[in-house]
PDB file of N, CA and C in Angstrom:
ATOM      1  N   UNK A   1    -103.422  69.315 -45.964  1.00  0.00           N
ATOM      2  CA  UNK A   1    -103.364  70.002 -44.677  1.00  0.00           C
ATOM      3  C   UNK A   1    -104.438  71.084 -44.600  1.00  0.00           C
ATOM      4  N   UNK A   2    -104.961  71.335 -43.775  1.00  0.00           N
ATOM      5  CA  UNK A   2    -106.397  72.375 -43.603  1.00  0.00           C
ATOM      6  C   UNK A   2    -105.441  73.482 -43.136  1.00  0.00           C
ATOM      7  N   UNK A   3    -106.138  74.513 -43.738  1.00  0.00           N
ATOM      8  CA  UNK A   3    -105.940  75.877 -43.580  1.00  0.00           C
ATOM      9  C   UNK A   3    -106.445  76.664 -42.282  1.00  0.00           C
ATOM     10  N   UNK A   4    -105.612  77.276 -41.893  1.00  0.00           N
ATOM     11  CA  UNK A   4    -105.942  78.234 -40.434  1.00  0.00           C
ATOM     12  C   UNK A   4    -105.190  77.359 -39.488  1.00  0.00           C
ATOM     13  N   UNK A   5    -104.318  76.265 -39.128  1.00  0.00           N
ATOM     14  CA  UNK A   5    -103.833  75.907 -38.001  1.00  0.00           C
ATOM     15  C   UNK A   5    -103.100  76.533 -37.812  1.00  0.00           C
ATOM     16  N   UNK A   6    -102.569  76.385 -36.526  1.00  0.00           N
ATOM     17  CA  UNK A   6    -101.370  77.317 -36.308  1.00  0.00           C
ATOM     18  C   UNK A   6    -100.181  76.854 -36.149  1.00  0.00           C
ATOM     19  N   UNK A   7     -98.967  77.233 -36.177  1.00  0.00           N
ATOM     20  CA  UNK A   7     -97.778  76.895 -36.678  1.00  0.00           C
ATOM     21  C   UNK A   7     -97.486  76.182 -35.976  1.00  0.00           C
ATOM     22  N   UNK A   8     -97.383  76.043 -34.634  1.00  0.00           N
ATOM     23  CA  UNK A   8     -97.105  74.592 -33.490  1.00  0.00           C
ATOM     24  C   UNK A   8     -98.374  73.793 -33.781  1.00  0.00           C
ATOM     25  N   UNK A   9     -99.396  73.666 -34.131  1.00  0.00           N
ATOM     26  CA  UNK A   9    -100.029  72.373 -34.406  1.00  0.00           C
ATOM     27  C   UNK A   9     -99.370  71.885 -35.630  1.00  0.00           C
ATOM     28  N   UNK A  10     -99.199  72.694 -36.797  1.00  0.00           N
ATOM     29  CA  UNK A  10     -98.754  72.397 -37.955  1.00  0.00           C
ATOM     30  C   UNK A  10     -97.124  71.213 -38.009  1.00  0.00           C
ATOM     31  N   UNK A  11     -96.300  71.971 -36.952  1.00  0.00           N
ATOM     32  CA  UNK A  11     -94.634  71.339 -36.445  1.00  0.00           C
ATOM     33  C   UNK A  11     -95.075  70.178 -35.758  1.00  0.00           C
ATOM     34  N   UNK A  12     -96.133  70.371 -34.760  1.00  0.00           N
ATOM     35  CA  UNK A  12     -96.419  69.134 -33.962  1.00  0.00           C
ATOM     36  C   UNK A  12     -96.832  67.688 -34.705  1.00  0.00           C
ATOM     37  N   UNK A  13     -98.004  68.099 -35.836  1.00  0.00           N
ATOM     38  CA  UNK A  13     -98.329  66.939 -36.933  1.00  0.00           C
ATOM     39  C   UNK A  13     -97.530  66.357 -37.644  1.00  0.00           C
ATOM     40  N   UNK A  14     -96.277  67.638 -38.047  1.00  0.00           N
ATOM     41  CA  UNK A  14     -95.615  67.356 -39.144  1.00  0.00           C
ATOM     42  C   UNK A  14     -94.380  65.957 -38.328  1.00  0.00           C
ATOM     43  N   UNK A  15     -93.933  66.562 -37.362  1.00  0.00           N
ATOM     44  CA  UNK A  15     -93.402  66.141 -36.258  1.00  0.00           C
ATOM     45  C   UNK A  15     -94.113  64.544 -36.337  1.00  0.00           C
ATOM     46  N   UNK A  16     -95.062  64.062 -36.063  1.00  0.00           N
ATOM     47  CA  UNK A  16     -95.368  62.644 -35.832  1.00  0.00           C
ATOM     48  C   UNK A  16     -95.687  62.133 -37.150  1.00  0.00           C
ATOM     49  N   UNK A  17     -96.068  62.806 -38.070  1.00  0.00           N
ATOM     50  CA  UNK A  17     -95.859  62.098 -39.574  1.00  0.00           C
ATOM     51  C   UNK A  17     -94.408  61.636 -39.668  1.00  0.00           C
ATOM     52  N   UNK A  18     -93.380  62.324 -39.399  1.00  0.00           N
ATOM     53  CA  UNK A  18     -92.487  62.176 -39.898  1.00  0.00           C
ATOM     54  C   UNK A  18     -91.677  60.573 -38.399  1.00  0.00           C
ATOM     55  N   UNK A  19     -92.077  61.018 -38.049  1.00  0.00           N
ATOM     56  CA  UNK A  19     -91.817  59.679 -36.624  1.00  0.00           C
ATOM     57  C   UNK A  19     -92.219  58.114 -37.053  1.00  0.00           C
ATOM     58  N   UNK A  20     -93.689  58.428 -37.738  1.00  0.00           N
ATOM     59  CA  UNK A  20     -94.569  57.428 -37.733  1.00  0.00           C
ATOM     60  C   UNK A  20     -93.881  56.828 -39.585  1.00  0.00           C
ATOM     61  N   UNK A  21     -93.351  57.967 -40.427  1.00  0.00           N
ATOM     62  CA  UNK A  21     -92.985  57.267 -41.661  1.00  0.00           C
ATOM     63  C   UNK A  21     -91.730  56.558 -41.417  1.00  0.00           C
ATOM     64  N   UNK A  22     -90.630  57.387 -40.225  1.00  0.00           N
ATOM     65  CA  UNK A  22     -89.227  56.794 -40.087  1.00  0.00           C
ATOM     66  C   UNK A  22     -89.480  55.627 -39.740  1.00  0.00           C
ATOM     67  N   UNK A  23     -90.299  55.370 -38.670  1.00  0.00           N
ATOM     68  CA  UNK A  23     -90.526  54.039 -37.958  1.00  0.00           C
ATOM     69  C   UNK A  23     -91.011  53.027 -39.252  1.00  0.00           C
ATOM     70  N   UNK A  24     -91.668  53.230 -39.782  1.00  0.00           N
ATOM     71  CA  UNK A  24     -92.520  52.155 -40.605  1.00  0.00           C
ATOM     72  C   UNK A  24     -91.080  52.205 -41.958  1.00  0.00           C
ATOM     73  N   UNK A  25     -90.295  52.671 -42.114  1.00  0.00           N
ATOM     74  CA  UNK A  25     -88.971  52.122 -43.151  1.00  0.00           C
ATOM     75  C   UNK A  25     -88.177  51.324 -41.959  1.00  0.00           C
ATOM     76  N   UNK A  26     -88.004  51.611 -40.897  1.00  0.00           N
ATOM     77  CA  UNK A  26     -87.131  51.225 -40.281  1.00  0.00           C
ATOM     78  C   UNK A  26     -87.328  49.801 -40.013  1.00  0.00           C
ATOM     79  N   UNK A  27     -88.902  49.029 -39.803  1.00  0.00           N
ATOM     80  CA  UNK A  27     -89.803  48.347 -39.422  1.00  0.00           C
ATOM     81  C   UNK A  27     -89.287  47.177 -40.802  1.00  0.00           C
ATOM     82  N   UNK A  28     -89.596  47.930 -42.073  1.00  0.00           N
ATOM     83  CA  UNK A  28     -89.173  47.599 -42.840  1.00  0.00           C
ATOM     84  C   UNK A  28     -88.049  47.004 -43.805  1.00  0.00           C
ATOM     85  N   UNK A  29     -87.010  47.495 -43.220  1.00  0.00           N
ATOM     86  CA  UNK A  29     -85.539  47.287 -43.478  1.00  0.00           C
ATOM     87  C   UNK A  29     -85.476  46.449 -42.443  1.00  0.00           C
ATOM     88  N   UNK A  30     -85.445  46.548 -40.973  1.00  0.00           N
ATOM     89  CA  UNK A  30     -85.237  45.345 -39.980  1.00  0.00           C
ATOM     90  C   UNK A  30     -86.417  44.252 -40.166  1.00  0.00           C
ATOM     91  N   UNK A  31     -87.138  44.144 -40.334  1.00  0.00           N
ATOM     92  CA  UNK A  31     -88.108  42.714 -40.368  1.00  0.00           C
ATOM     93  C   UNK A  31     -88.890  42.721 -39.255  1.00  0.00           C
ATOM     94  N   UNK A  32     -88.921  43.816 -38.337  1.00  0.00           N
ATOM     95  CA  UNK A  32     -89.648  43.967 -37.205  1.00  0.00           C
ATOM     96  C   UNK A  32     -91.283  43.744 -36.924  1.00  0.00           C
ATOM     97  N   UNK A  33     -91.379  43.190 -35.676  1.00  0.00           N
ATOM     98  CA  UNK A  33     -92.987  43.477 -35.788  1.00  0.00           C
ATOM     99  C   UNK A  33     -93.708  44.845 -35.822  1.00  0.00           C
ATOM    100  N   UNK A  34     -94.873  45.039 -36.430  1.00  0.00           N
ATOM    101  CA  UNK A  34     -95.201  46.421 -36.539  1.00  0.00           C
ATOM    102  C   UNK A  34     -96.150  46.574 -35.700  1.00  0.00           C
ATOM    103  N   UNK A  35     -95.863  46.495 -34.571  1.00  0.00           N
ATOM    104  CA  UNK A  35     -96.190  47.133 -33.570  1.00  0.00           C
ATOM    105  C   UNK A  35     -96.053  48.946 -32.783  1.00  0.00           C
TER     106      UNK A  35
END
């Protein structure tokens, strides 16, 4: 993570990392297309 962002960019990134990892187990466990 780069130094100096500020705390709502930091929640906002952390925020779609964490969207984009749930989705891709979830993707995973169901057999889904990964779309």
């Amino acid at each position: 993570m780069l130094a100096g962002w500020c705390g709502s960019e930091l929640i906002a990134d952390m925020a779609r990392w964490a969207l984009k990892a749930s989705w891709s187990l979830f993707v995973a466990n169901q057999g889904l297309p990964t779309w």
